[in-house]
Protein backbone atom coordinates (compact mmCIF):
# COMPACT_ATOMS: atom_id res chain seq x y z
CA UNK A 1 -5.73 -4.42 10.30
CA UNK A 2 -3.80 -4.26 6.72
CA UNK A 3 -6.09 -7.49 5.87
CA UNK A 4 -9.48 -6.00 6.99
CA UNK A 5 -8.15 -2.83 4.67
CA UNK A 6 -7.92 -5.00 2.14
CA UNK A 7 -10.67 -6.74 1.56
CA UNK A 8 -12.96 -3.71 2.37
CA UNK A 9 -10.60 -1.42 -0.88
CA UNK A 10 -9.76 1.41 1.37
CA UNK A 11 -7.56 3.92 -0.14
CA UNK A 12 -4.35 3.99 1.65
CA UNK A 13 -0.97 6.19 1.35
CA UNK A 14 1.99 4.40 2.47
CA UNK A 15 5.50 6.56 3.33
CA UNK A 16 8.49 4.46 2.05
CA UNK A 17 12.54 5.58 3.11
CA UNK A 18 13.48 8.65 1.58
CA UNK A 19 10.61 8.75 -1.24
CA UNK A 20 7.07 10.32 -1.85
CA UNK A 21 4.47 8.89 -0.27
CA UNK A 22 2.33 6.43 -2.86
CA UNK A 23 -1.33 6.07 -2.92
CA UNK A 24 -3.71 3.89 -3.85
CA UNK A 25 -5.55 0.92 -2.67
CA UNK A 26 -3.79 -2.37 -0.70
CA UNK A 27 -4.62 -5.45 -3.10
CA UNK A 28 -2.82 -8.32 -1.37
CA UNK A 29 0.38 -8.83 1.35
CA UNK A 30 2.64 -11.06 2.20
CA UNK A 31 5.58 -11.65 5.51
CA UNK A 32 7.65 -9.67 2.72
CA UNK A 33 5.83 -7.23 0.61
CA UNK A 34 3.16 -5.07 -0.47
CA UNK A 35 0.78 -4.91 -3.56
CA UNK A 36 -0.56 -1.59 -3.88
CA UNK A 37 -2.96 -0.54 -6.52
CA UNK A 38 -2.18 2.94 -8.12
CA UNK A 39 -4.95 5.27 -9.29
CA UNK A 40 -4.59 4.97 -13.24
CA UNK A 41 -2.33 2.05 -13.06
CA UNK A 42 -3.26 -0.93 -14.61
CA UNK A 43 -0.50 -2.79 -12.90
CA UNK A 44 0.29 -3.18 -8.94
CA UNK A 45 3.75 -1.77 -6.88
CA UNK A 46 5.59 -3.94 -4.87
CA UNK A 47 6.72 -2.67 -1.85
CA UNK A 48 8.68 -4.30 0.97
CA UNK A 49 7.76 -4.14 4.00
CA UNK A 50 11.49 -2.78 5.74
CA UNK A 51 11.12 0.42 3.85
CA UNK A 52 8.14 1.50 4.52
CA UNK A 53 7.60 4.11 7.82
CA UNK A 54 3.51 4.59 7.78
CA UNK A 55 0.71 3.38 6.74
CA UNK A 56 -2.61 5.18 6.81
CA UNK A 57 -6.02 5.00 5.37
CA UNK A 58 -7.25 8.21 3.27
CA UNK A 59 -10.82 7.04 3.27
């Protein structure tokens, strides 16, 4: 599902342990981590995969 969300650019907000939730749109993945695409942002977060608690598309 995360890969189909890719490659279609769907705005997603992702819940990490003990933090805000982060927006923005899912640009690649990996067994590991994340690369999410921040609204304004010219450069992507990393986030890995054991911290994060939900994923859901805002589109």
């Amino acid at each position: 599902m995360l890969q189909t969300w890719i490659r279609e650019g769907l705005a997603v907000s992702i819940a990490v342990l003990e933090q805000e939730r982060i927006e923005g749109r899912l640009i690649w993945q990996d067994p590991e981590f994340l690369a999410l695409e921040r609204l304004g942002s010219t450069r992507p977060v990393l986030i890995a995969r054991r911290h994060i608690t939900l994923i859901r598309s805002i589109d």
